[in-house]
C-alpha atoms as a PDB file:
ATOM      1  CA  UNK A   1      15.859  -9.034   8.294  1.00  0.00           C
ATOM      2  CA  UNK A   2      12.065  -9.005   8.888  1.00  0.00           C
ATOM      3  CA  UNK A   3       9.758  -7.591   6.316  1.00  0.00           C
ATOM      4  CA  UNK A   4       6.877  -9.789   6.503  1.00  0.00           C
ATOM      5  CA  UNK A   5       5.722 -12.848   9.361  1.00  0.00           C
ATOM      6  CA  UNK A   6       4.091 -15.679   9.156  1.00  0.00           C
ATOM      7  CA  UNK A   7       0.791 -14.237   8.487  1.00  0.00           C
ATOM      8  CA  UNK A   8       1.707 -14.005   5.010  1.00  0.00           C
ATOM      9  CA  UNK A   9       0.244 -17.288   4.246  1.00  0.00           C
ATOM     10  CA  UNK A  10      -3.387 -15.640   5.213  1.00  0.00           C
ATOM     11  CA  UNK A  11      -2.261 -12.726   3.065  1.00  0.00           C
ATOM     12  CA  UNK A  12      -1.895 -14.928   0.282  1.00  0.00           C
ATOM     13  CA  UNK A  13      -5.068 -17.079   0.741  1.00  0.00           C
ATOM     14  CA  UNK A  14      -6.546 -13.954   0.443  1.00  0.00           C
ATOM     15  CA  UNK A  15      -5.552 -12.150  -2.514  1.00  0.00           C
ATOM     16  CA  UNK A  16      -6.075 -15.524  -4.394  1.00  0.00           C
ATOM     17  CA  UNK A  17      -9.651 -14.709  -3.631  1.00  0.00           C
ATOM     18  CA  UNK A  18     -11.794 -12.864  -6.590  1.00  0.00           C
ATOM     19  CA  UNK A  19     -14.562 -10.559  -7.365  1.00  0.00           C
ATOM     20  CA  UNK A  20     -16.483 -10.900 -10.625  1.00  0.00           C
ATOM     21  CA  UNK A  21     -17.314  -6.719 -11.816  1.00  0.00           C
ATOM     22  CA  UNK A  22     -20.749  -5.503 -11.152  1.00  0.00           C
ATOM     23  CA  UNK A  23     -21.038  -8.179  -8.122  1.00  0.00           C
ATOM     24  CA  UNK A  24     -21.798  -7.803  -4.288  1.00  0.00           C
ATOM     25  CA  UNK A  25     -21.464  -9.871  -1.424  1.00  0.00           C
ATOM     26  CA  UNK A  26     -23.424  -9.536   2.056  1.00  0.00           C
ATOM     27  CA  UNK A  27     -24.700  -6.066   1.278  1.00  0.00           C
ATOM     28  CA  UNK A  28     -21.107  -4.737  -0.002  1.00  0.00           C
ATOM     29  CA  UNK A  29     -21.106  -3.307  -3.560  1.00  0.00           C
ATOM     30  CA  UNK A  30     -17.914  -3.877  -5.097  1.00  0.00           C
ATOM     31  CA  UNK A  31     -16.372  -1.991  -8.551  1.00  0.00           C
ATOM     32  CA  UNK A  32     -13.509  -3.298 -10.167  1.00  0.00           C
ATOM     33  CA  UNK A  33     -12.120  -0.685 -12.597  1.00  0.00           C
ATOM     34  CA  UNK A  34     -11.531  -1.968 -16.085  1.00  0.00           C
ATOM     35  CA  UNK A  35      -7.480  -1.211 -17.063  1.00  0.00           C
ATOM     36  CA  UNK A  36      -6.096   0.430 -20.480  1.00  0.00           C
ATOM     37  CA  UNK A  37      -2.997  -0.784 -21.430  1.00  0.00           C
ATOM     38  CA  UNK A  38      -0.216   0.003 -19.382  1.00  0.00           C
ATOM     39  CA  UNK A  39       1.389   2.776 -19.682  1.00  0.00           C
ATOM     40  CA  UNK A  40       4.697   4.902 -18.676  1.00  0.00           C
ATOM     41  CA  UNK A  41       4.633   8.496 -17.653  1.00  0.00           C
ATOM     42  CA  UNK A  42       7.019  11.042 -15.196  1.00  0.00           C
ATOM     43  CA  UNK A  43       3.916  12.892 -14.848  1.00  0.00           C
ATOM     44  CA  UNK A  44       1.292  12.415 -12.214  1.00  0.00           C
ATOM     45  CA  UNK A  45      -0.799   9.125 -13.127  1.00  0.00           C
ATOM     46  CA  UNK A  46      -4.228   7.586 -12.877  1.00  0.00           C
ATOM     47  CA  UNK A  47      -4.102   4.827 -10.280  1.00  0.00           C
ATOM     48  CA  UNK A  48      -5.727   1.945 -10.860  1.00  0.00           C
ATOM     49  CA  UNK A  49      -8.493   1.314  -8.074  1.00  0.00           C
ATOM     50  CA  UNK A  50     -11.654  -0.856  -6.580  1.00  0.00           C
ATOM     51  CA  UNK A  51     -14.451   0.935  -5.184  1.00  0.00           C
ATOM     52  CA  UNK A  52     -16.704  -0.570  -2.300  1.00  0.00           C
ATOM     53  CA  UNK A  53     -19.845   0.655  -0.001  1.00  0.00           C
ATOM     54  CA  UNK A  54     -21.983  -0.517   2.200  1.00  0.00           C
ATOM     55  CA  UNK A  55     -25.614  -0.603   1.936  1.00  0.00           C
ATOM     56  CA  UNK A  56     -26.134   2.921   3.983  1.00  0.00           C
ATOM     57  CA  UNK A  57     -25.471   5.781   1.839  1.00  0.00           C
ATOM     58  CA  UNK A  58     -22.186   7.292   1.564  1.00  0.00           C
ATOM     59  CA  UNK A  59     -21.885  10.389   4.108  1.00  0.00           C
ATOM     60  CA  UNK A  60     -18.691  11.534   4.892  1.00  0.00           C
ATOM     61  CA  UNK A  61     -15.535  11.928   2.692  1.00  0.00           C
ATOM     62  CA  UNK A  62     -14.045   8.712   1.801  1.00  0.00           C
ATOM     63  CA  UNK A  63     -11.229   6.555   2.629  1.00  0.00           C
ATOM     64  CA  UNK A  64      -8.270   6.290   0.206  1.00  0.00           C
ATOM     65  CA  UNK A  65      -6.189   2.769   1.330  1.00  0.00           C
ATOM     66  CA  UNK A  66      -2.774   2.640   0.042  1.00  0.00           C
ATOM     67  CA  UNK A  67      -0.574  -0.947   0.184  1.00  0.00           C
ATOM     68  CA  UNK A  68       2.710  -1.012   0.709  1.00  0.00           C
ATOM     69  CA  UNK A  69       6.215  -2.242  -1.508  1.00  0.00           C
ATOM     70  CA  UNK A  70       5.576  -4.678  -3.240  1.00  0.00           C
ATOM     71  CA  UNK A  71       1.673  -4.932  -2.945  1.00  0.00           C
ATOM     72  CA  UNK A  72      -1.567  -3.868  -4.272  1.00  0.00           C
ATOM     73  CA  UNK A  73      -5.172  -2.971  -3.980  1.00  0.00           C
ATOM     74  CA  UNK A  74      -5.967  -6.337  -3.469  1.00  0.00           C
ATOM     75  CA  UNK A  75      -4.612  -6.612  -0.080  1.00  0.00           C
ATOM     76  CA  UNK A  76      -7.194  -4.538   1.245  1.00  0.00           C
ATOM     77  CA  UNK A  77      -9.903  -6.231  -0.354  1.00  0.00           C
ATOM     78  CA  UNK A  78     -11.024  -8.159   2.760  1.00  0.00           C
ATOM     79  CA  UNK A  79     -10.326  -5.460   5.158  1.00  0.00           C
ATOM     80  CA  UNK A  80     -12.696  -2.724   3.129  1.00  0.00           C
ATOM     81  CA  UNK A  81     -15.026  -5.168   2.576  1.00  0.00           C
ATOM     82  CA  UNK A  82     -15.617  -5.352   6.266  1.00  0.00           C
ATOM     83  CA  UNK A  83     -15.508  -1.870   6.988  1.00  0.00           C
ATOM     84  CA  UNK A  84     -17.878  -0.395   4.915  1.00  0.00           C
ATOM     85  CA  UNK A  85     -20.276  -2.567   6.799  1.00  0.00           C
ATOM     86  CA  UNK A  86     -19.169  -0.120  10.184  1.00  0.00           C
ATOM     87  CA  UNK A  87     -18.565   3.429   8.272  1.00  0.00           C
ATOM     88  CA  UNK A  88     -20.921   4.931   6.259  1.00  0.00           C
ATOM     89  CA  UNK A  89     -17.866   5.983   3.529  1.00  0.00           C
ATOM     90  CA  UNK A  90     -16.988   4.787   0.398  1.00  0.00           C
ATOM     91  CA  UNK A  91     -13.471   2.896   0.371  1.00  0.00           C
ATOM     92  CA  UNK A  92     -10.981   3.241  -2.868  1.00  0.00           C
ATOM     93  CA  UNK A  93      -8.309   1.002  -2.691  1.00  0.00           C
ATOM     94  CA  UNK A  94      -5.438   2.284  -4.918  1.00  0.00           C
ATOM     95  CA  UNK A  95      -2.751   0.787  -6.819  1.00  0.00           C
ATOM     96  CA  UNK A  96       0.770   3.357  -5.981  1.00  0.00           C
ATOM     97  CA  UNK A  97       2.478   4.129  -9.265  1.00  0.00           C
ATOM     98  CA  UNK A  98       4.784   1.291 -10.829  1.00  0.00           C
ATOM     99  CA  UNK A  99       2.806  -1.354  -8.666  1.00  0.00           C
ATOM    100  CA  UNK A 100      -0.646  -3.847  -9.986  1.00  0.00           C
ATOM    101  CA  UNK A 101      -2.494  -2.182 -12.580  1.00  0.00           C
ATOM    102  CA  UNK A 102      -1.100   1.629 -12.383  1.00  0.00           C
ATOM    103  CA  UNK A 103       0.879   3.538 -15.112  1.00  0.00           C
ATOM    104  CA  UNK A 104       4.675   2.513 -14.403  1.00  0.00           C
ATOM    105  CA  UNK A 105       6.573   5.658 -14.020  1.00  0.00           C
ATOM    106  CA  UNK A 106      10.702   6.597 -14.619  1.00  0.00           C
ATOM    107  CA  UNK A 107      10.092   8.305 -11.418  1.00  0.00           C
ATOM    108  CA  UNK A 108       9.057   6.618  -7.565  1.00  0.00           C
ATOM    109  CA  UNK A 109       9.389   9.388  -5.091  1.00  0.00           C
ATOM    110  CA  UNK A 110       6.652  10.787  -2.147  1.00  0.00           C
ATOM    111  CA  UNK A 111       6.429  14.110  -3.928  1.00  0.00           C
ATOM    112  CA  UNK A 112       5.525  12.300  -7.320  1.00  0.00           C
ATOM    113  CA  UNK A 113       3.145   9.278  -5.277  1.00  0.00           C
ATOM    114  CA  UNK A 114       1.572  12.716  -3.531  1.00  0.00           C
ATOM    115  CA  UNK A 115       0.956  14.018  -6.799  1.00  0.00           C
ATOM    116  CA  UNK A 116      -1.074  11.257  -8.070  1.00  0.00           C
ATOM    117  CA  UNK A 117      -3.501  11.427  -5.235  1.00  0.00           C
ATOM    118  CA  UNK A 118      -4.229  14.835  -5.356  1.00  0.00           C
ATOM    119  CA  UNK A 119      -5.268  14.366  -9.249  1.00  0.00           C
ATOM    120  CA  UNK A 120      -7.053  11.308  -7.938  1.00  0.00           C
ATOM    121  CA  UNK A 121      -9.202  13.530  -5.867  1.00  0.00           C
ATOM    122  CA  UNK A 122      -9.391  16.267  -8.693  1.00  0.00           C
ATOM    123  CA  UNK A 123     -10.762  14.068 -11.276  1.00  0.00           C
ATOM    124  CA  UNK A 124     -13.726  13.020  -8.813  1.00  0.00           C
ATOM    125  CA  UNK A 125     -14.806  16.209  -7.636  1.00  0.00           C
ATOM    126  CA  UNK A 126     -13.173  15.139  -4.341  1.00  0.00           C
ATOM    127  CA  UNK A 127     -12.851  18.165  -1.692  1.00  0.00           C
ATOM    128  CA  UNK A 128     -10.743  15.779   0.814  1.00  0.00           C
ATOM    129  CA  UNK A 129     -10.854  12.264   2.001  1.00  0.00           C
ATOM    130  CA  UNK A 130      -9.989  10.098   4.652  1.00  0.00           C
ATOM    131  CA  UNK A 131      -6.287   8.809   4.204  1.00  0.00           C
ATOM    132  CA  UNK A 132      -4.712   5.346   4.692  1.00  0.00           C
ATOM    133  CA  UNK A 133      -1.743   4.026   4.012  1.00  0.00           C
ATOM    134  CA  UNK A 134       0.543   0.756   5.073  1.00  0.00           C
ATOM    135  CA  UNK A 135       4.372   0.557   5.051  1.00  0.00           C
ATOM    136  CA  UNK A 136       5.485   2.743   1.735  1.00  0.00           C
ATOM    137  CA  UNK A 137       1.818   3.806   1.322  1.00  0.00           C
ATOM    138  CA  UNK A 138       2.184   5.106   4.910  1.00  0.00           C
ATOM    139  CA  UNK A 139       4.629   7.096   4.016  1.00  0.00           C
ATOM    140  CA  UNK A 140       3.132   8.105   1.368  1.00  0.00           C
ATOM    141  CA  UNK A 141       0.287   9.340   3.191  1.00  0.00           C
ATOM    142  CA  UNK A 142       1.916  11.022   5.605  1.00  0.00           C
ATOM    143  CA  UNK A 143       3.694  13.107   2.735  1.00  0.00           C
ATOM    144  CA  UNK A 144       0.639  13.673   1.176  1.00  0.00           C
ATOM    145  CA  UNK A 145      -0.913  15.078   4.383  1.00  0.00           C
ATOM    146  CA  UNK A 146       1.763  17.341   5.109  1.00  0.00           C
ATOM    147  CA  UNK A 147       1.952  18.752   1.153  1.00  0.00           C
ATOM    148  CA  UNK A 148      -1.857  18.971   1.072  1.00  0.00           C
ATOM    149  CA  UNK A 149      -3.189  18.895   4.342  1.00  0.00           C
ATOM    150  CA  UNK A 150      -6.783  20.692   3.076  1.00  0.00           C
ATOM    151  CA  UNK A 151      -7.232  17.270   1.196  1.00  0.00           C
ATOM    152  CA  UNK A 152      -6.537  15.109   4.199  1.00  0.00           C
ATOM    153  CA  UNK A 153      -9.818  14.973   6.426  1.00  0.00           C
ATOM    154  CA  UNK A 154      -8.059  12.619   8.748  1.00  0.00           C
ATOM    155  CA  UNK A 155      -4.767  10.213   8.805  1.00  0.00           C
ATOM    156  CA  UNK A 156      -3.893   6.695   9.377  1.00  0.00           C
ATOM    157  CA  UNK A 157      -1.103   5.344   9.808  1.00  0.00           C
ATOM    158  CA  UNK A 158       0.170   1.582   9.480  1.00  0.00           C
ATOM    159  CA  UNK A 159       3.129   0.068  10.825  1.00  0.00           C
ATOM    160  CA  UNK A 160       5.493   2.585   9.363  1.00  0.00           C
ATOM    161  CA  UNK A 161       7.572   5.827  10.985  1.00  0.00           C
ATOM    162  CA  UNK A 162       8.591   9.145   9.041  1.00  0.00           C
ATOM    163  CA  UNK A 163      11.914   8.707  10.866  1.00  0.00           C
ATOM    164  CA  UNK A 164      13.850   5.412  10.112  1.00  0.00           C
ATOM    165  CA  UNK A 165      12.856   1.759   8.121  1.00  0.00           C
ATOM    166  CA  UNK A 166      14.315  -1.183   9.670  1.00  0.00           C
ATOM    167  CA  UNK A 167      16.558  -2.642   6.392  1.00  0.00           C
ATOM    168  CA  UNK A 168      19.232  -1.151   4.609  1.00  0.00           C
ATOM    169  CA  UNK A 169      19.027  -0.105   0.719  1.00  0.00           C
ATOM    170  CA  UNK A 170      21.321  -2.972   0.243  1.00  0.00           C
ATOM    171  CA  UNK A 171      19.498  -5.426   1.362  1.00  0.00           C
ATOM    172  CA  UNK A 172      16.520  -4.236  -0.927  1.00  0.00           C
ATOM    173  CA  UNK A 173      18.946  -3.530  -3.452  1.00  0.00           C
ATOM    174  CA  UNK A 174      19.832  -7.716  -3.700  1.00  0.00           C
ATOM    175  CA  UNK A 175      15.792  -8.208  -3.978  1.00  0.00           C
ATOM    176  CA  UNK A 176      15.662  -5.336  -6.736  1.00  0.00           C
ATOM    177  CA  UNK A 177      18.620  -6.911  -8.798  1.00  0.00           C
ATOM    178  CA  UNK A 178      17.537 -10.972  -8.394  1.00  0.00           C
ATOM    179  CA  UNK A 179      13.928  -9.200 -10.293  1.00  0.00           C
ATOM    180  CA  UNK A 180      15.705  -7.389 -12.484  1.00  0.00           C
ATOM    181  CA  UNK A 181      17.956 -10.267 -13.798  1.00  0.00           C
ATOM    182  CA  UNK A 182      15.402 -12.765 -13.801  1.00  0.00           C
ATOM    183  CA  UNK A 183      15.214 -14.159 -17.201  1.00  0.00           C
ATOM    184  CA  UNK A 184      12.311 -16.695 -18.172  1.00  0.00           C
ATOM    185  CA  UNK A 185      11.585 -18.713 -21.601  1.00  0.00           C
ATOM    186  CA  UNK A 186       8.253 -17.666 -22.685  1.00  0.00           C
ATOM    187  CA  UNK A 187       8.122 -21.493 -23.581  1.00  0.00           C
ATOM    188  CA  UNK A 188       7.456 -21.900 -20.137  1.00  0.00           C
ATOM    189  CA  UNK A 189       4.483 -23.172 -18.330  1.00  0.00           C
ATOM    190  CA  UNK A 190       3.072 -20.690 -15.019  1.00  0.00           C
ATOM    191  CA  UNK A 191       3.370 -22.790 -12.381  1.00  0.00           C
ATOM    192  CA  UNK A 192       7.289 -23.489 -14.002  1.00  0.00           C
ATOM    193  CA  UNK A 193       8.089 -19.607 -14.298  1.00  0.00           C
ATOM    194  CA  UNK A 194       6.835 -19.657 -10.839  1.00  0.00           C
ATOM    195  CA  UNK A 195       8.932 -22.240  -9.952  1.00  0.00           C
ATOM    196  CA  UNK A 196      12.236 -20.744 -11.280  1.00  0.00           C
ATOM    197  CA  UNK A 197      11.849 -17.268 -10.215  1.00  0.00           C
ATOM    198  CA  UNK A 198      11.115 -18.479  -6.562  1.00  0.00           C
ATOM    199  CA  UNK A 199      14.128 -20.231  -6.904  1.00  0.00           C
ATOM    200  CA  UNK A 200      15.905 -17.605  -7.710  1.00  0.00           C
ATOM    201  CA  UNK A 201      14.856 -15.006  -5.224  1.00  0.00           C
ATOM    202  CA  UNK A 202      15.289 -17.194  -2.612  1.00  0.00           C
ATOM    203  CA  UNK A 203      19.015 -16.500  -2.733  1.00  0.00           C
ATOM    204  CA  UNK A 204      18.215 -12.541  -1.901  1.00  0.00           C
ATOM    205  CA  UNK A 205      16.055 -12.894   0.872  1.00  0.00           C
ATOM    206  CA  UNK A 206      13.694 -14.863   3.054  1.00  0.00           C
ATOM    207  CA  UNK A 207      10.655 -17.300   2.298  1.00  0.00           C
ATOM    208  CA  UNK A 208       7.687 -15.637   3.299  1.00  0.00           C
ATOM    209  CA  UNK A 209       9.413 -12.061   1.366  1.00  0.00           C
ATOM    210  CA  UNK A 210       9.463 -14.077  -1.656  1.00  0.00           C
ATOM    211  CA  UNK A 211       6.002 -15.508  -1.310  1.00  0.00           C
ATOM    212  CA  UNK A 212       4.786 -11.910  -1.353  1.00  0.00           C
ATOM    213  CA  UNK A 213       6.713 -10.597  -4.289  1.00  0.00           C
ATOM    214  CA  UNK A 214       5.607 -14.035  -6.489  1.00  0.00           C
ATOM    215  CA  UNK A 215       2.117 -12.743  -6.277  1.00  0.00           C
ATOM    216  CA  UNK A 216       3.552 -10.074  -8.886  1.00  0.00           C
ATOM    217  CA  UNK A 217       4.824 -12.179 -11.445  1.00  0.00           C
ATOM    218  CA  UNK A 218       2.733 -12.193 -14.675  1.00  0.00           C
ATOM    219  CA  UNK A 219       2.384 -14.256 -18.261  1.00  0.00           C
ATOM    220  CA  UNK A 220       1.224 -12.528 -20.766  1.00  0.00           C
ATOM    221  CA  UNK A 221      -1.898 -14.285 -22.713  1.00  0.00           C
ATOM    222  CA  UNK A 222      -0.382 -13.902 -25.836  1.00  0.00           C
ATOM    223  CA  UNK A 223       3.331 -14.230 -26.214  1.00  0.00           C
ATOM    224  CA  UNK A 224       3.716 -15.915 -22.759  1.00  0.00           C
ATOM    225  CA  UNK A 225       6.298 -13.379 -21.861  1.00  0.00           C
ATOM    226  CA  UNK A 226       6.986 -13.237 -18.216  1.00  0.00           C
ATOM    227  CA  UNK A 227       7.043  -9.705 -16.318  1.00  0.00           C
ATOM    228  CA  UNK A 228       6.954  -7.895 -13.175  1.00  0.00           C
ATOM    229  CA  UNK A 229       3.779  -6.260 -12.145  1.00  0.00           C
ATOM    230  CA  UNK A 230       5.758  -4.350 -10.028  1.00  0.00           C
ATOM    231  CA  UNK A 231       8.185  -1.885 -11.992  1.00  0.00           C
ATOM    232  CA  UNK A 232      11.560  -3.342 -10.372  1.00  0.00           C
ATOM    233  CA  UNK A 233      13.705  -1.943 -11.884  1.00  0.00           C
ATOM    234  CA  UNK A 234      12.629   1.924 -11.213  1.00  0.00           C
ATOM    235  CA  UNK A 235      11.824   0.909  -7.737  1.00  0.00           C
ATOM    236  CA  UNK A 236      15.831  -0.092  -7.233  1.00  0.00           C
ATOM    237  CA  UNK A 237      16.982   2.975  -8.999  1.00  0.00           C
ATOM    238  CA  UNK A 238      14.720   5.429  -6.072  1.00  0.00           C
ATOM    239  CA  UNK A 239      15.953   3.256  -3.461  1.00  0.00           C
ATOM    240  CA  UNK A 240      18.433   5.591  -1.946  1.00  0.00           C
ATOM    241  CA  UNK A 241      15.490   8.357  -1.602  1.00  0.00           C
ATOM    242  CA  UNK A 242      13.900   5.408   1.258  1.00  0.00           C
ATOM    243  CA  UNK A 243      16.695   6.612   3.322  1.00  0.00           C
ATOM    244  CA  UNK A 244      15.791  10.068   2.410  1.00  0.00           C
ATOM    245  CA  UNK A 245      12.376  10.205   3.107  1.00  0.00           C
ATOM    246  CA  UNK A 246      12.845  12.074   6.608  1.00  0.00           C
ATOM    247  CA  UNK A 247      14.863  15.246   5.116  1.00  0.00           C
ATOM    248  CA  UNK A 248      12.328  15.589   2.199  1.00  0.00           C
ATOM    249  CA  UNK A 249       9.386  15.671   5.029  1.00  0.00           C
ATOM    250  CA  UNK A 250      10.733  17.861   7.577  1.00  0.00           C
ATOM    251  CA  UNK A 251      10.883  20.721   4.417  1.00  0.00           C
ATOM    252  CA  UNK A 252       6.742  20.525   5.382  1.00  0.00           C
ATOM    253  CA  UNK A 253       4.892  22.008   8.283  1.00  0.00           C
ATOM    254  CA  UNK A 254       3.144  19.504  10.545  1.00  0.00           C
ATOM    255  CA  UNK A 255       0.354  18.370   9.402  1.00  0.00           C
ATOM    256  CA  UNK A 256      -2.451  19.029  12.362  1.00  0.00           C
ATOM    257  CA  UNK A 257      -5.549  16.981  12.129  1.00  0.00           C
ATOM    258  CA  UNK A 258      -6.675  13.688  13.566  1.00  0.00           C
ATOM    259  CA  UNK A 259      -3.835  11.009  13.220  1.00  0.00           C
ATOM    260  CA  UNK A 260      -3.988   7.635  14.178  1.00  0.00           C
ATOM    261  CA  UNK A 261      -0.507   5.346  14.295  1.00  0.00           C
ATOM    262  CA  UNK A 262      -1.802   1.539  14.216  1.00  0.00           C
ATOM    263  CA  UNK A 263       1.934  -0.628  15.155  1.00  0.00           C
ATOM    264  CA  UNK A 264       2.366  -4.093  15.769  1.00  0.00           C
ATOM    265  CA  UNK A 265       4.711  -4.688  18.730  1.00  0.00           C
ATOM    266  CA  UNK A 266       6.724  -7.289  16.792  1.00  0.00           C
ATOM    267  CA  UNK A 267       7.515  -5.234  14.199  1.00  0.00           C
ATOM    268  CA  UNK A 268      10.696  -3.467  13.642  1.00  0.00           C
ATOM    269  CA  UNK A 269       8.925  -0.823  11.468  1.00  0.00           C
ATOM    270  CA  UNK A 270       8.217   1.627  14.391  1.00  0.00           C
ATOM    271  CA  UNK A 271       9.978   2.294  17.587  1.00  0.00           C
ATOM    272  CA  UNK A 272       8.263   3.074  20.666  1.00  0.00           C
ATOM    273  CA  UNK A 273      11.011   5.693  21.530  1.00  0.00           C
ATOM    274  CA  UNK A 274      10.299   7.847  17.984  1.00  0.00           C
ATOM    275  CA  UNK A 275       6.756   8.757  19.047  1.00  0.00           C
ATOM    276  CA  UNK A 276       7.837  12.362  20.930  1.00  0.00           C
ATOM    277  CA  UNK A 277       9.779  13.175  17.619  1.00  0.00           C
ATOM    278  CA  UNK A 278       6.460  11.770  15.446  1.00  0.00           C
ATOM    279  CA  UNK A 279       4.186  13.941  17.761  1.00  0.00           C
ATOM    280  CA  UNK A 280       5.853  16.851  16.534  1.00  0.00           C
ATOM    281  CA  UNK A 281       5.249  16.413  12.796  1.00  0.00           C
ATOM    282  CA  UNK A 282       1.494  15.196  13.640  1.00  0.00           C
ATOM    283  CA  UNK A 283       0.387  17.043  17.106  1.00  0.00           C
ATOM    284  CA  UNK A 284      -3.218  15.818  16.937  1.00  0.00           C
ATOM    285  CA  UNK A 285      -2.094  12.169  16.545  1.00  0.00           C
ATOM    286  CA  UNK A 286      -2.152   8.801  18.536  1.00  0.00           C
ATOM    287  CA  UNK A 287      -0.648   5.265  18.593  1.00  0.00           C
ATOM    288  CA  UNK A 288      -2.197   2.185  18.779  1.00  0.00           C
ATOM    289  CA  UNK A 289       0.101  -1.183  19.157  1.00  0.00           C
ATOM    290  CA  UNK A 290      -1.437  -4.616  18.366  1.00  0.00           C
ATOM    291  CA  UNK A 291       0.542  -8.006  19.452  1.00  0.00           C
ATOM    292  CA  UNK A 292       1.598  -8.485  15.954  1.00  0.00           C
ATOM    293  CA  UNK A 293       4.502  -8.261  13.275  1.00  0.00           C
ATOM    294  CA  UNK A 294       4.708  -5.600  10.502  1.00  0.00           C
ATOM    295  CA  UNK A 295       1.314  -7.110   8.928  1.00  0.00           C
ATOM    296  CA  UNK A 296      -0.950  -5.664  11.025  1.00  0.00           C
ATOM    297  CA  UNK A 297      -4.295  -5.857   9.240  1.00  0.00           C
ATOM    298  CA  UNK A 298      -3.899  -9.670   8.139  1.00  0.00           C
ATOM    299  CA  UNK A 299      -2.509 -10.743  11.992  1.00  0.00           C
ATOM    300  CA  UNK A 300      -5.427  -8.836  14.110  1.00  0.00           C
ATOM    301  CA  UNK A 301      -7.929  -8.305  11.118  1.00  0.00           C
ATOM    302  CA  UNK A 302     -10.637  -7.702  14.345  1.00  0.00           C
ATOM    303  CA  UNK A 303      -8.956  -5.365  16.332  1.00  0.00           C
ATOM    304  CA  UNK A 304      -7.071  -3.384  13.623  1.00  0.00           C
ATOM    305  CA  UNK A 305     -11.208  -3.217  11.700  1.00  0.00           C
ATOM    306  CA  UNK A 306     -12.345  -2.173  15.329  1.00  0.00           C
ATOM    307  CA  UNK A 307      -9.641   0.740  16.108  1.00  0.00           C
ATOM    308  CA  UNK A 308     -10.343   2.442  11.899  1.00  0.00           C
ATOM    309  CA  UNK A 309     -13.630   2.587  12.120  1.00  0.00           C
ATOM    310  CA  UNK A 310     -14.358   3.858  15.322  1.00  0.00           C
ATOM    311  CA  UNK A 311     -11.654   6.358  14.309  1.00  0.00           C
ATOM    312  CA  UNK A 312     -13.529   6.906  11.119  1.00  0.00           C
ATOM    313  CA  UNK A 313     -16.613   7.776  12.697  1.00  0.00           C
ATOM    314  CA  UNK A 314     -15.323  10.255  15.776  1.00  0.00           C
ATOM    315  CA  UNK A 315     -16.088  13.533  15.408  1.00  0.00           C
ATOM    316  CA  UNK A 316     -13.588  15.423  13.620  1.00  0.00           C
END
């Protein structure tokens, strides 16, 4: 079972890194949104986000980046950072529903995740944007492009097909249930919570899986209750729609405009035999593979920067 590789450790060096609000570095202006108090809704939800440009104006529609299960906007910091340097866009990096600083939600489904972007783009006076989207935020994406596909000026794609994921619900469900059950004394110190709870998943899954979900573990200031950042336990109740995710799709028409697949080649996340039956839900699309595993972005930052933005700028 291989959901992340070993570039996870550069993942997390990362993330640990942080922006003050109001402050730029090398030319890059950087927002961080301030958060209300979280909140729980069924109905489409304001998504928490960061903002960045370049120095050059803003002059084409801009690029909504979506992290995967698990993750958040941070993830992309680095990468949209660098890009805004190479496409004259503005870059929102978006918290999905029930993960970071977004509204948690009883619901976790493409339709409802589809839902929240298009009010994103309402509330902003947004005609369309540039979509992008890794793992579930791929998928996401590609819903959202299919539902909506006047919003979607162009697609990409990371490391994720519309026809199969590599790991079973019941392998995800063991994850789900060792966050669920976790129970920590708010007596507790961080770095001891930490300790515990890394203990603990460790008997669902893998090292470098559980070095990615720790980065969601939270204290509260306060009462020094310990939480999820990520809403586990809605997240394991919508896990049987993962495996749905194809039938709920083809019920859309294709979705026609540019499309660009970015895969790593050691990464069970797409097959190189699926892309006839992906061609068919995106005609205008194309794949590019990168020797990497299923974190494409953090293994060949370079390249991966490289293929978006010169995607980003080709005429439409």
């Amino acid at each position: 079972m291989q959901l992340l590789t070993k570039s996870l450790r550069c993942c997390l060096a990362r993330t640990a890194l942080r922006i003050a609000p109001g402050c730029s570095a090398a030319g890059v202006q950087v927002q961080l949104q301030v958060q209300a108090p979280r909140s729980y809704s069924s109905e489409p939800v304001e998504l928490s986000f960061d903002v960045y440009q370049g120095e050059e104006e803003p002059k084409q529609a801009p690029l909504l980046a979506l992290h995967g299960l698990f993750g958040s906007k941070q993830n992309w910091r680095g990468v949209s950072k660098a890009m805004v340097r190479r496409s004259p866009r503005q870059i929102y990096n978006l918290d999905a529903r029930n993960h970071g600083e977004s509204p948690h939600s009883e619901e976790h489904t493409s339709l409802a995740m589809s839902e929240d972007l298009r009010l994103f783009l309402e509330q902003r006076n947004l005609p369309s944007a540039a979509c992008l989207g890794h793992s579930m935020g791929g998928r996401t994406m590609m819903y959202f492009a299919r539902r909506y596909p006047e919003l979607v000026e162009r697609l990409i794609v990371v490391d994720i097909s519309p026809i199969s994921v590599p790991r079973s619900t019941g392998e995800m469900g063991l994850i789900f249930d060792a966050m669920v059950d976790l129970s920590l004394p708010p007596t507790l110190s961080m770095s001891e919570g930490r300790k515990l709870a890394r203990a603990k998943l460790m008997e669902a899954t893998e090292d470098e899986t559980v070095d990615f979900i720790m980065l969601n573990l939270r204290k509260h200031p306060e009462t020094g209750e310990f939480s999820w950042a990520c809403n586990a336990r809605v997240l394991r109740d919508f896990l049987s729609r993962f495996d749905n995710y194809q039938s709920h799709l083809e019920e859309l028409p294709p979705y026609t405009g540019p499309t660009m697949f970015i895969c790593g080649t050691k990464s069970p996340y797409m097959r190189k035999e699926q892309w006839p039956e992906i061609v068919r839900m995106f005609p205008n699309g194309e794949i590019h593979w990168l020797e990497a595993g299923h974190l494409v972005h953090f293994e060949k930052p370079q390249e991966f920067i490289s293929l978006v933005t010169d995607f980003l700028n080709r005429e439409s």
